[in-house]
PDB file of N, CA and C in Angstrom:
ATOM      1  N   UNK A   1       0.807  -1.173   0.000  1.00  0.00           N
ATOM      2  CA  UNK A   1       0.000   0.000   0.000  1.00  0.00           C
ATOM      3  C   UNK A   1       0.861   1.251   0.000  1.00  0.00           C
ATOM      4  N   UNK A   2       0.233   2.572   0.110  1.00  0.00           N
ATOM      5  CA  UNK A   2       0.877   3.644   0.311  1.00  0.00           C
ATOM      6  C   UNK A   2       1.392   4.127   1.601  1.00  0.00           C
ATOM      7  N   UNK A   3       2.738   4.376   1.533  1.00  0.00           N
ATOM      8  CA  UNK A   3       3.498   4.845   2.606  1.00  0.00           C
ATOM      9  C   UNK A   3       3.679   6.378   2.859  1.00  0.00           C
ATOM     10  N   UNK A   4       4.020   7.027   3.653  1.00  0.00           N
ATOM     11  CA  UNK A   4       3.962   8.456   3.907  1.00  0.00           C
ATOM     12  C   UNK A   4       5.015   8.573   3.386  1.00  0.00           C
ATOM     13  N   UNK A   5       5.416   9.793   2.765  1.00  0.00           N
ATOM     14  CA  UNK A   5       6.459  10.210   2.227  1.00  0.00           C
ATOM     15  C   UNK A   5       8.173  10.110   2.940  1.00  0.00           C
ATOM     16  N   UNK A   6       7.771  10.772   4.256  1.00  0.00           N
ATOM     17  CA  UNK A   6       9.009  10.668   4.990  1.00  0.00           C
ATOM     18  C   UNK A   6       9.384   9.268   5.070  1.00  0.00           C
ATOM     19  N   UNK A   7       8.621   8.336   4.643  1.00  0.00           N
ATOM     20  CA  UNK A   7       9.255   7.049   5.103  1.00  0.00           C
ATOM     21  C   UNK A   7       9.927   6.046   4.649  1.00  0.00           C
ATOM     22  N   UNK A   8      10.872   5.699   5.245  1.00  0.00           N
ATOM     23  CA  UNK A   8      12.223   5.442   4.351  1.00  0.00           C
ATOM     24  C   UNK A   8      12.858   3.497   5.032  1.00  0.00           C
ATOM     25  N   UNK A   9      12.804   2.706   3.743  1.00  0.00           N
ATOM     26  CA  UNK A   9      12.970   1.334   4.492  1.00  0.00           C
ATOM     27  C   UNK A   9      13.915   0.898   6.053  1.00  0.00           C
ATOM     28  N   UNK A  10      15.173   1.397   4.904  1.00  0.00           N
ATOM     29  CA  UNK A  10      16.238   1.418   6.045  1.00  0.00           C
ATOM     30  C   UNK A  10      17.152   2.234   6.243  1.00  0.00           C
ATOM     31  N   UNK A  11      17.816   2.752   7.327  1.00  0.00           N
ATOM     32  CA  UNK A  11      18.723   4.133   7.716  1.00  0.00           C
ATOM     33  C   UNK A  11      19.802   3.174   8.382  1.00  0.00           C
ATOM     34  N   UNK A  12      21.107   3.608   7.782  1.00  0.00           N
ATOM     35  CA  UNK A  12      21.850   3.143   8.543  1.00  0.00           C
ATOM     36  C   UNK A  12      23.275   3.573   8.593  1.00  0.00           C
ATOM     37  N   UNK A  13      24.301   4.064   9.998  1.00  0.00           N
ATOM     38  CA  UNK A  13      25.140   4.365   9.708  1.00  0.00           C
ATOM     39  C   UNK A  13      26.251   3.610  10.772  1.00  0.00           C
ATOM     40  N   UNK A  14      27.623   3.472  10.325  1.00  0.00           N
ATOM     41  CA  UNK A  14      28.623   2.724  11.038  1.00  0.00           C
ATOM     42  C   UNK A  14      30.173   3.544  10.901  1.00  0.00           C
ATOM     43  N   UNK A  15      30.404   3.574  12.033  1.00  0.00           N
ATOM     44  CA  UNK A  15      31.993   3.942  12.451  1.00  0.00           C
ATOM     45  C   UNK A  15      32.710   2.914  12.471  1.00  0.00           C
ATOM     46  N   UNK A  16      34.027   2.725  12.435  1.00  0.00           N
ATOM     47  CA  UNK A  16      35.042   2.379  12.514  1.00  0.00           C
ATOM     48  C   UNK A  16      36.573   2.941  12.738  1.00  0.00           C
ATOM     49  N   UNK A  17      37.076   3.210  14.077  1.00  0.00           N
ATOM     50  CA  UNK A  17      38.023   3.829  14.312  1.00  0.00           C
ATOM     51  C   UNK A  17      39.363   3.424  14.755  1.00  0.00           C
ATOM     52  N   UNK A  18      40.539   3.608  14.479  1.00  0.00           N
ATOM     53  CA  UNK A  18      41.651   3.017  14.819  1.00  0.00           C
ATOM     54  C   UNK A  18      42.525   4.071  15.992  1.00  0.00           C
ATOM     55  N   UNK A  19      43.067   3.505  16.641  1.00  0.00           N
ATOM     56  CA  UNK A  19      43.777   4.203  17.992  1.00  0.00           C
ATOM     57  C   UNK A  19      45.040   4.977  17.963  1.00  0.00           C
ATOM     58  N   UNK A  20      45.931   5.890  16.967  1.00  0.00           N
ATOM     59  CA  UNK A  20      47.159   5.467  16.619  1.00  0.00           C
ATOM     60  C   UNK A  20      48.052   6.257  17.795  1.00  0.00           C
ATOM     61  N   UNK A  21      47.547   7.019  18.177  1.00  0.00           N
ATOM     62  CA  UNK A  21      48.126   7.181  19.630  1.00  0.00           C
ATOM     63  C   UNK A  21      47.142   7.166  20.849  1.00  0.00           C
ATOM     64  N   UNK A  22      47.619   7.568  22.130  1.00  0.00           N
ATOM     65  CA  UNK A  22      46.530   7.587  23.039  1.00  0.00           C
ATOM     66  C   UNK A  22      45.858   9.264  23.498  1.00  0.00           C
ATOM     67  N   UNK A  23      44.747   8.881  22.791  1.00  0.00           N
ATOM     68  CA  UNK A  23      43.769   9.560  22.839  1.00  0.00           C
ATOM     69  C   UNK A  23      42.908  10.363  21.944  1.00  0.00           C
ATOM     70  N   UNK A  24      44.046   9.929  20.420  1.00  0.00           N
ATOM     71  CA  UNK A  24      43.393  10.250  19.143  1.00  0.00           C
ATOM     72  C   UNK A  24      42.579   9.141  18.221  1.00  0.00           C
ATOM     73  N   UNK A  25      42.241   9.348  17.270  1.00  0.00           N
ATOM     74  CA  UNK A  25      41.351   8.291  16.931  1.00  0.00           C
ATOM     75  C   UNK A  25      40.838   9.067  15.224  1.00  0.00           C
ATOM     76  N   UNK A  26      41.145   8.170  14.334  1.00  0.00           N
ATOM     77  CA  UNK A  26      40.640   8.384  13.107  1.00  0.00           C
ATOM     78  C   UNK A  26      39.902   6.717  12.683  1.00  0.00           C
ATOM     79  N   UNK A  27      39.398   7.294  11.533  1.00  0.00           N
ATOM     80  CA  UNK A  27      38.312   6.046  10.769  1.00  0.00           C
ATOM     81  C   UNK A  27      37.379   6.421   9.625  1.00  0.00           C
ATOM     82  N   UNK A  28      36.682   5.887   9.032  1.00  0.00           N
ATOM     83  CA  UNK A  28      35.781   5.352   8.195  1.00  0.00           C
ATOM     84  C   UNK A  28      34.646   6.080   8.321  1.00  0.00           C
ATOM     85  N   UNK A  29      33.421   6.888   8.153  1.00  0.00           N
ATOM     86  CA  UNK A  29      32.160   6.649   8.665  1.00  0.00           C
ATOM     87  C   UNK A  29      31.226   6.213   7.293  1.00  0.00           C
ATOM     88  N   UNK A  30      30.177   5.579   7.516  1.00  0.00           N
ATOM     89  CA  UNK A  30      29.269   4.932   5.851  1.00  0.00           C
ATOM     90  C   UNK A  30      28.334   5.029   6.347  1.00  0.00           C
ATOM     91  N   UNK A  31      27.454   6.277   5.282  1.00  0.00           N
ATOM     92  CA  UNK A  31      26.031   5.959   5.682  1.00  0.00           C
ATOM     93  C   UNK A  31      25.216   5.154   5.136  1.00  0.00           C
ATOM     94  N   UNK A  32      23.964   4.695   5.075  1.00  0.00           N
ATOM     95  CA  UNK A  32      23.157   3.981   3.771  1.00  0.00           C
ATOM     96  C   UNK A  32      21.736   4.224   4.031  1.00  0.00           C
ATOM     97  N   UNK A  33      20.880   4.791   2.687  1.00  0.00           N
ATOM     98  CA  UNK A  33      19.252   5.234   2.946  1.00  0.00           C
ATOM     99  C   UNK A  33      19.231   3.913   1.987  1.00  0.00           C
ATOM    100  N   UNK A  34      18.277   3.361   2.665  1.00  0.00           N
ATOM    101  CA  UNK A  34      17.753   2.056   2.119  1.00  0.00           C
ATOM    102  C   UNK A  34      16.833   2.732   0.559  1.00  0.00           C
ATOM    103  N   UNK A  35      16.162   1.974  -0.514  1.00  0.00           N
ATOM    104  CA  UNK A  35      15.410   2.893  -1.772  1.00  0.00           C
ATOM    105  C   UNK A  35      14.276   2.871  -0.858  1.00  0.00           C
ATOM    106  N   UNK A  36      13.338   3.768  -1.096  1.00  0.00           N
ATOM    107  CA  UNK A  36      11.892   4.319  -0.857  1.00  0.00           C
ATOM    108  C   UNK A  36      10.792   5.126  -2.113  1.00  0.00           C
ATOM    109  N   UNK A  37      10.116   5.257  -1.308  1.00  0.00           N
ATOM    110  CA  UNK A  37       9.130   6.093  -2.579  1.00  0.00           C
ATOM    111  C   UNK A  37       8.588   7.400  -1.878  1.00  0.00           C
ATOM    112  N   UNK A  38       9.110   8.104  -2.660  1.00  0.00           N
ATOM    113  CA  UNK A  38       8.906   9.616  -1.450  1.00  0.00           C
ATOM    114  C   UNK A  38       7.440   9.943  -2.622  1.00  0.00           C
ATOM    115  N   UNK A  39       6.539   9.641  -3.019  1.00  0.00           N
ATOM    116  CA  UNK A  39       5.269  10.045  -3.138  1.00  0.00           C
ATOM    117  C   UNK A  39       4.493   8.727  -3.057  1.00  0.00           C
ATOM    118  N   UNK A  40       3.887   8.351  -3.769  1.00  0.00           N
ATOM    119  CA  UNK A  40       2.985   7.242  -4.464  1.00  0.00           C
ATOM    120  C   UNK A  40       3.721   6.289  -4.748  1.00  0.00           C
ATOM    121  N   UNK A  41       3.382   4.783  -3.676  1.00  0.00           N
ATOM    122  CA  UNK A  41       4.345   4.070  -4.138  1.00  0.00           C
ATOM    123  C   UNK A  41       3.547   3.192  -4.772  1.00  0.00           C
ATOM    124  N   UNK A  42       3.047   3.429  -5.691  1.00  0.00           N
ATOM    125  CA  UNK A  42       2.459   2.689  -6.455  1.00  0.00           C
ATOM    126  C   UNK A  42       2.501   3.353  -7.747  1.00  0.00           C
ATOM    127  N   UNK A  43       3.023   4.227  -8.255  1.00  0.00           N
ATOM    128  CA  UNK A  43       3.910   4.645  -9.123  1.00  0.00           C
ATOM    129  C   UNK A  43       5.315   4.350  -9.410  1.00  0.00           C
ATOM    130  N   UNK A  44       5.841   3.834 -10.108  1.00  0.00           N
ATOM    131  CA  UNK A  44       6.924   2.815 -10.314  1.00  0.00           C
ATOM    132  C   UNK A  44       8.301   4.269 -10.631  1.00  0.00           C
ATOM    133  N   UNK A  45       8.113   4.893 -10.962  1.00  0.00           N
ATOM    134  CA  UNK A  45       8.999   5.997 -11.576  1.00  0.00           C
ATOM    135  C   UNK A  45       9.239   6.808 -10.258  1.00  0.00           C
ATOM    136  N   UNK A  46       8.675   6.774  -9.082  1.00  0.00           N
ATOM    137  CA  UNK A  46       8.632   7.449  -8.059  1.00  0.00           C
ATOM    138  C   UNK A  46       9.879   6.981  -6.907  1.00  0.00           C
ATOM    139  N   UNK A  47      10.201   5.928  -7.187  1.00  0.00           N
ATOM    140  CA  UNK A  47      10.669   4.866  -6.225  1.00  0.00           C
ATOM    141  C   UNK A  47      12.000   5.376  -6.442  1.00  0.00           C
ATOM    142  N   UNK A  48      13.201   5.725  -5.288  1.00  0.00           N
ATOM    143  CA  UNK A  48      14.614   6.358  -5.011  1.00  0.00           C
ATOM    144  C   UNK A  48      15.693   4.641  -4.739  1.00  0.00           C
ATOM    145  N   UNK A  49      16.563   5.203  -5.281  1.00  0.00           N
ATOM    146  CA  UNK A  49      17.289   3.895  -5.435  1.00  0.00           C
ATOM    147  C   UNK A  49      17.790   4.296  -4.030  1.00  0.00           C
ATOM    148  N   UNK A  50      18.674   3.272  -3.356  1.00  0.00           N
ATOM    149  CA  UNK A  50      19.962   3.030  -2.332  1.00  0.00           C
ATOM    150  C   UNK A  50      20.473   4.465  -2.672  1.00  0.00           C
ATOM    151  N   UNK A  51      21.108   4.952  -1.232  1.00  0.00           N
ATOM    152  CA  UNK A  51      21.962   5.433  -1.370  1.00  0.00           C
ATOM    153  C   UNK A  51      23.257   5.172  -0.386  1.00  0.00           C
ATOM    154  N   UNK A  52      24.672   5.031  -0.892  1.00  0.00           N
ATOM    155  CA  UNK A  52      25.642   4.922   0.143  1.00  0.00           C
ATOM    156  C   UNK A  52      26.371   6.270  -0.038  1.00  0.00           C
ATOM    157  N   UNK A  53      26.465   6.468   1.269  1.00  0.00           N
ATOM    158  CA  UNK A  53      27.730   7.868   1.724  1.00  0.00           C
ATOM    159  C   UNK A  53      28.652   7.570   2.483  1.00  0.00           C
ATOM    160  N   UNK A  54      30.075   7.814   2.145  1.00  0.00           N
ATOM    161  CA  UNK A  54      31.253   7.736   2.819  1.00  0.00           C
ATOM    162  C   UNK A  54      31.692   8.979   3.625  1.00  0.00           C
ATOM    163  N   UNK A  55      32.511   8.721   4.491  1.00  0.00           N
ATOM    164  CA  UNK A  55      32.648   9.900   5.034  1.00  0.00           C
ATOM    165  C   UNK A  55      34.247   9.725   6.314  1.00  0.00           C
ATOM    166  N   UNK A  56      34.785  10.668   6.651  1.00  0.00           N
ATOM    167  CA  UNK A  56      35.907   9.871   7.858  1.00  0.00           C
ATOM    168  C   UNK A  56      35.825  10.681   8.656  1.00  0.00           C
ATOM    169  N   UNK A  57      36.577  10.591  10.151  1.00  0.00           N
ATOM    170  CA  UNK A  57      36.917  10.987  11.182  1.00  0.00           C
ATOM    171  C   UNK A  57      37.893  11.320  12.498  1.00  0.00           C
ATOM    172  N   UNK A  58      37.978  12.643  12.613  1.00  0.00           N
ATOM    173  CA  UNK A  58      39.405  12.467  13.371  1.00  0.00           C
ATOM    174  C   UNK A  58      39.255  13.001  14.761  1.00  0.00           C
ATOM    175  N   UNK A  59      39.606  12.865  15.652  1.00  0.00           N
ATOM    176  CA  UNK A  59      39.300  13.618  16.735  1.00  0.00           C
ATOM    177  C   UNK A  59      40.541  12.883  17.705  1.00  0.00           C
ATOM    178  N   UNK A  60      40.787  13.976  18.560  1.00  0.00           N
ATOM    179  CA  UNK A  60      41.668  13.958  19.682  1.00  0.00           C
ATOM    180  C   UNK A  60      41.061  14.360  21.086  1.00  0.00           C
ATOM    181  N   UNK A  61      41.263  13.489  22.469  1.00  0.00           N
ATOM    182  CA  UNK A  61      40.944  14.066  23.906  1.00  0.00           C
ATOM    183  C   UNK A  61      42.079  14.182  24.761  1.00  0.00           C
ATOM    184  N   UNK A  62      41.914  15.058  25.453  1.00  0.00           N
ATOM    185  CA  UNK A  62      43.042  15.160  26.446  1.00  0.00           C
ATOM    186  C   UNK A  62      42.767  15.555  27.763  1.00  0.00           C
ATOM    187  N   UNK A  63      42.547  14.963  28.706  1.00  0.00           N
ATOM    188  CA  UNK A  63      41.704  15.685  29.995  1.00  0.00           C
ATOM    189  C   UNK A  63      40.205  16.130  29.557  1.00  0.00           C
ATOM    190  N   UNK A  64      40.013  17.138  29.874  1.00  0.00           N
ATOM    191  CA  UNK A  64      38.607  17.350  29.500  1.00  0.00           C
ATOM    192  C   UNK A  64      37.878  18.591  28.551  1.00  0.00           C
ATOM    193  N   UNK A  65      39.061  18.467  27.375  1.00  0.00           N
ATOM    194  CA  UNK A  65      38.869  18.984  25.996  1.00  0.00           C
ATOM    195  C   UNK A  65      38.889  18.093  24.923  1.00  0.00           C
ATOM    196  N   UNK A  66      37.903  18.218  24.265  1.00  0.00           N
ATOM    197  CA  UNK A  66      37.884  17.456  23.051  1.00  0.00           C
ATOM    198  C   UNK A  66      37.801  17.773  21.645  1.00  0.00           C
ATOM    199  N   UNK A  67      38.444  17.439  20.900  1.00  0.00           N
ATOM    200  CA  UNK A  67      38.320  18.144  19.150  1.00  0.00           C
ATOM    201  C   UNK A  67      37.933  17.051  18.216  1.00  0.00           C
ATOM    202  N   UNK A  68      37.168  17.256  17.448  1.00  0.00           N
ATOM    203  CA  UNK A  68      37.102  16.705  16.195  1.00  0.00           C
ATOM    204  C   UNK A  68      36.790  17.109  15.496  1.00  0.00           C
ATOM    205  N   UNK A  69      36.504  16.274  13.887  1.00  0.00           N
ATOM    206  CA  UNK A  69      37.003  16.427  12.789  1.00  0.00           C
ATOM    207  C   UNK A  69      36.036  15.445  11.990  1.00  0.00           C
ATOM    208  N   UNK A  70      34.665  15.854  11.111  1.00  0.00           N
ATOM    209  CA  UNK A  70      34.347  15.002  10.576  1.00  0.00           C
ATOM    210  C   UNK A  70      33.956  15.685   9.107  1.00  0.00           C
ATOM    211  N   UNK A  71      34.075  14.601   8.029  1.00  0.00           N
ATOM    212  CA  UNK A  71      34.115  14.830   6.612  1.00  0.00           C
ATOM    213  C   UNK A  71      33.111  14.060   6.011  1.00  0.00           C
ATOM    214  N   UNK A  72      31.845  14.479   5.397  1.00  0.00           N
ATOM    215  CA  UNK A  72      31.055  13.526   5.328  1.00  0.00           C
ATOM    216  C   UNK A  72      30.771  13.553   3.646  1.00  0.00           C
ATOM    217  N   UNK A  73      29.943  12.744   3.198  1.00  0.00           N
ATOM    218  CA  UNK A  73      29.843  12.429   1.509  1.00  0.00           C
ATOM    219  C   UNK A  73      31.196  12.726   0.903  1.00  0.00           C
ATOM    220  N   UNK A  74      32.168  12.471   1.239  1.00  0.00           N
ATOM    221  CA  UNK A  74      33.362  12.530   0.433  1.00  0.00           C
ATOM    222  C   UNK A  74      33.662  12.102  -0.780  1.00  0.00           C
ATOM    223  N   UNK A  75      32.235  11.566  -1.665  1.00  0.00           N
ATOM    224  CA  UNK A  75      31.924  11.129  -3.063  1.00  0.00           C
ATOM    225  C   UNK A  75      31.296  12.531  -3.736  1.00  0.00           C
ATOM    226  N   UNK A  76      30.848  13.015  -3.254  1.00  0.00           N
ATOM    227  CA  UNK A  76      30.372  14.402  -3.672  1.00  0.00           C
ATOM    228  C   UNK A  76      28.727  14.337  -4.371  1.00  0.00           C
ATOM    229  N   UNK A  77      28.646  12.940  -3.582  1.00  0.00           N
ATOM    230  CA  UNK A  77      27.446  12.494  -4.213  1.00  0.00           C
ATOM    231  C   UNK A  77      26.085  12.855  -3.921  1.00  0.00           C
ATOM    232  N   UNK A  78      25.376  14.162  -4.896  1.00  0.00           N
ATOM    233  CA  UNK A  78      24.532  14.903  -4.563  1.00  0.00           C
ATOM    234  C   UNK A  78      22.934  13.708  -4.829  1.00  0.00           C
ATOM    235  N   UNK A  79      21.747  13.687  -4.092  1.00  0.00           N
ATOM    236  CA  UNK A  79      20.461  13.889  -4.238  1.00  0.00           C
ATOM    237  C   UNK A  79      19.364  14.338  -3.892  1.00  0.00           C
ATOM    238  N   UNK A  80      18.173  13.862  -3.621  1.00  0.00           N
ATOM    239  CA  UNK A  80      17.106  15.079  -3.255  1.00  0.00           C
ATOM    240  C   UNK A  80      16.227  14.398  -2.454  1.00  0.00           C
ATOM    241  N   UNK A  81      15.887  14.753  -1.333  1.00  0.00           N
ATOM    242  CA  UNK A  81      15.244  14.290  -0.352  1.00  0.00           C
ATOM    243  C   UNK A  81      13.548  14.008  -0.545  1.00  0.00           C
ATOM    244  N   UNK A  82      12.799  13.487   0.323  1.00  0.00           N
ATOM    245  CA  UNK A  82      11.733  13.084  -0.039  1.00  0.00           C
ATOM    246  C   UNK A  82      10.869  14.024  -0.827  1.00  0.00           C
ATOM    247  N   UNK A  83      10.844  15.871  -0.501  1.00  0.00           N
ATOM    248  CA  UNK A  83      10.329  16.555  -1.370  1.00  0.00           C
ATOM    249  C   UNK A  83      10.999  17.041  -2.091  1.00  0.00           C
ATOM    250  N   UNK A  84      11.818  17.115  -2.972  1.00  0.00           N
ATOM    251  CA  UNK A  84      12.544  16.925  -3.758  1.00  0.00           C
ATOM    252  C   UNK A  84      13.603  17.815  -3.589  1.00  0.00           C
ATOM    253  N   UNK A  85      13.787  18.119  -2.960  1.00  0.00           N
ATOM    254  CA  UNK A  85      14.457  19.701  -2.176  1.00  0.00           C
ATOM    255  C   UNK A  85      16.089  18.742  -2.533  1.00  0.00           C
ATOM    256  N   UNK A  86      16.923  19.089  -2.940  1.00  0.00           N
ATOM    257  CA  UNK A  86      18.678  18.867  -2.869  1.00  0.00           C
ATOM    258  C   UNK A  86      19.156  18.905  -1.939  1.00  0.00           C
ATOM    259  N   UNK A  87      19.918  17.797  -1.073  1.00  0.00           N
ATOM    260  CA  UNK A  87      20.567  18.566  -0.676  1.00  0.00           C
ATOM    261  C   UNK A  87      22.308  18.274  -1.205  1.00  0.00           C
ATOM    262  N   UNK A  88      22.598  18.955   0.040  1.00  0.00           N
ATOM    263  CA  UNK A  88      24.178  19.267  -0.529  1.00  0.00           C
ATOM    264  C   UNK A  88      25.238  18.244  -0.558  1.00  0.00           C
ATOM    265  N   UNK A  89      26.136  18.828  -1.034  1.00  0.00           N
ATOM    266  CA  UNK A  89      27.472  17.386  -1.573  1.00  0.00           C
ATOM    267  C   UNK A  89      28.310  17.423  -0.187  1.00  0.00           C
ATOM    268  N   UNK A  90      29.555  17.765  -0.227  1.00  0.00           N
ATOM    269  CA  UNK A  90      30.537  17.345   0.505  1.00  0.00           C
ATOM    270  C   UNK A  90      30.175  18.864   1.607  1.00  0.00           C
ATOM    271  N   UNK A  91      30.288  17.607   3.208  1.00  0.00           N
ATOM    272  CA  UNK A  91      30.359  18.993   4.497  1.00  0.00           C
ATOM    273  C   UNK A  91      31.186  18.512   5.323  1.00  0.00           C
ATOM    274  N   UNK A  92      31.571  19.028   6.405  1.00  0.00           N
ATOM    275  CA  UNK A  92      32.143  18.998   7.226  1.00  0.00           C
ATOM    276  C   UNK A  92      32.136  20.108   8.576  1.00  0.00           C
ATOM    277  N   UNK A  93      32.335  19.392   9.510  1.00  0.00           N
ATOM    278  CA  UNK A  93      32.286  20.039  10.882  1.00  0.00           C
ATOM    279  C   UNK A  93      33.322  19.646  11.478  1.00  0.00           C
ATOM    280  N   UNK A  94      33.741  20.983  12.594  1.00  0.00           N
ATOM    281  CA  UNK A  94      34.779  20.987  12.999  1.00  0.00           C
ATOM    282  C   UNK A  94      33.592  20.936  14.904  1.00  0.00           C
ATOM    283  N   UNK A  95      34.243  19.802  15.635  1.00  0.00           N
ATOM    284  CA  UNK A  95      33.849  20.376  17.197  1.00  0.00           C
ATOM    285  C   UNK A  95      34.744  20.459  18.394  1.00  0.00           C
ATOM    286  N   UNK A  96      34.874  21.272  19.134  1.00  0.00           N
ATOM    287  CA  UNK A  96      35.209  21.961  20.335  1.00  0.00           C
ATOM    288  C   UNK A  96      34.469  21.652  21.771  1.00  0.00           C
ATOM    289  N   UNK A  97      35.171  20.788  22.477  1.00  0.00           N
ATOM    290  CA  UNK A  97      34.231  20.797  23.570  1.00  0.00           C
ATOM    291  C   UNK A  97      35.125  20.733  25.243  1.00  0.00           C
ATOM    292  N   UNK A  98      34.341  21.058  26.002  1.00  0.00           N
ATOM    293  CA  UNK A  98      34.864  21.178  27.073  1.00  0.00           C
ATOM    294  C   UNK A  98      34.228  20.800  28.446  1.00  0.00           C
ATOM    295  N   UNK A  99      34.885  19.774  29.730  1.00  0.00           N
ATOM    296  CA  UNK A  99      33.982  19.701  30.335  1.00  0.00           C
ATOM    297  C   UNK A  99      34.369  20.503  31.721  1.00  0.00           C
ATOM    298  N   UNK A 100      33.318  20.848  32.261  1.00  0.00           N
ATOM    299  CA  UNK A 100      33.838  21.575  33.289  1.00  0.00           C
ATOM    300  C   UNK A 100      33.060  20.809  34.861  1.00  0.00           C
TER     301      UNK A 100
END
C-alpha cells in the first residue's frame, strides 16, 4: 500500500576507528538510505534507489577537551530528499568541547 512520504525502508550508519596514539582516533564513517518512494508508491517511476555515503573521522581528547574532525559524503554524491528539495554534496564540521 501507500506509505507516507518521509518514510524510508532502512537508515543506517557505522563507524570504525583506529587508535594510533593515546587519545586520538581516526576512521571510516558509511552511511546507507535504504530505496523508498517519497510520493505514491504505487507509481513505479517514483521509487529512489539506495543510497551509500562515505565519510571519515578524526578527533583527539586530552583531559577534559575534546576536538574533532568530521568529513562527510566525500563522493560528492549529490540527491534530493523526499520533497525533492537537494541537498548538498561534501560537508564537514569541525567540534570543540569542554567539560567543566
Amino acid at each position: 500500500g501507500n506509505r507516507p512520504a518521509w518514510q524510508s525502508a532502512v537508515r543506517a550508519h557505522a563507524e570504525a576507528f583506529w587508535l594510533p596514539v593515546d587519545g586520538a582516533r581516526v576512521g571510516p564513517l558509511l552511511d546507507y538510505r535504504g530505496p523508498y518512494f517519497p510520493g505514491d508508491a504505487n507509481i513505479a517511476v517514483a521509487r529512489r534507489d539506495a543510497e551509500w555515503e562515505w565519510g571519515a573521522h578524526a578527533g583527539y581528547a586530552r583531559g577534559p577537551v575534546r576536538t574533532a574532525f568530521d568529513l562527510r559524503n566525500l563522493g560528492d554524491h549529490t540527491a534530493r530528499d523526499f520533497a525533492y528539495s537537494p541537498r548538498s554534496g561534501r560537508s564537514w564540521a569541525f567540534t570543540l568541547s569542554l567539560t567543566l
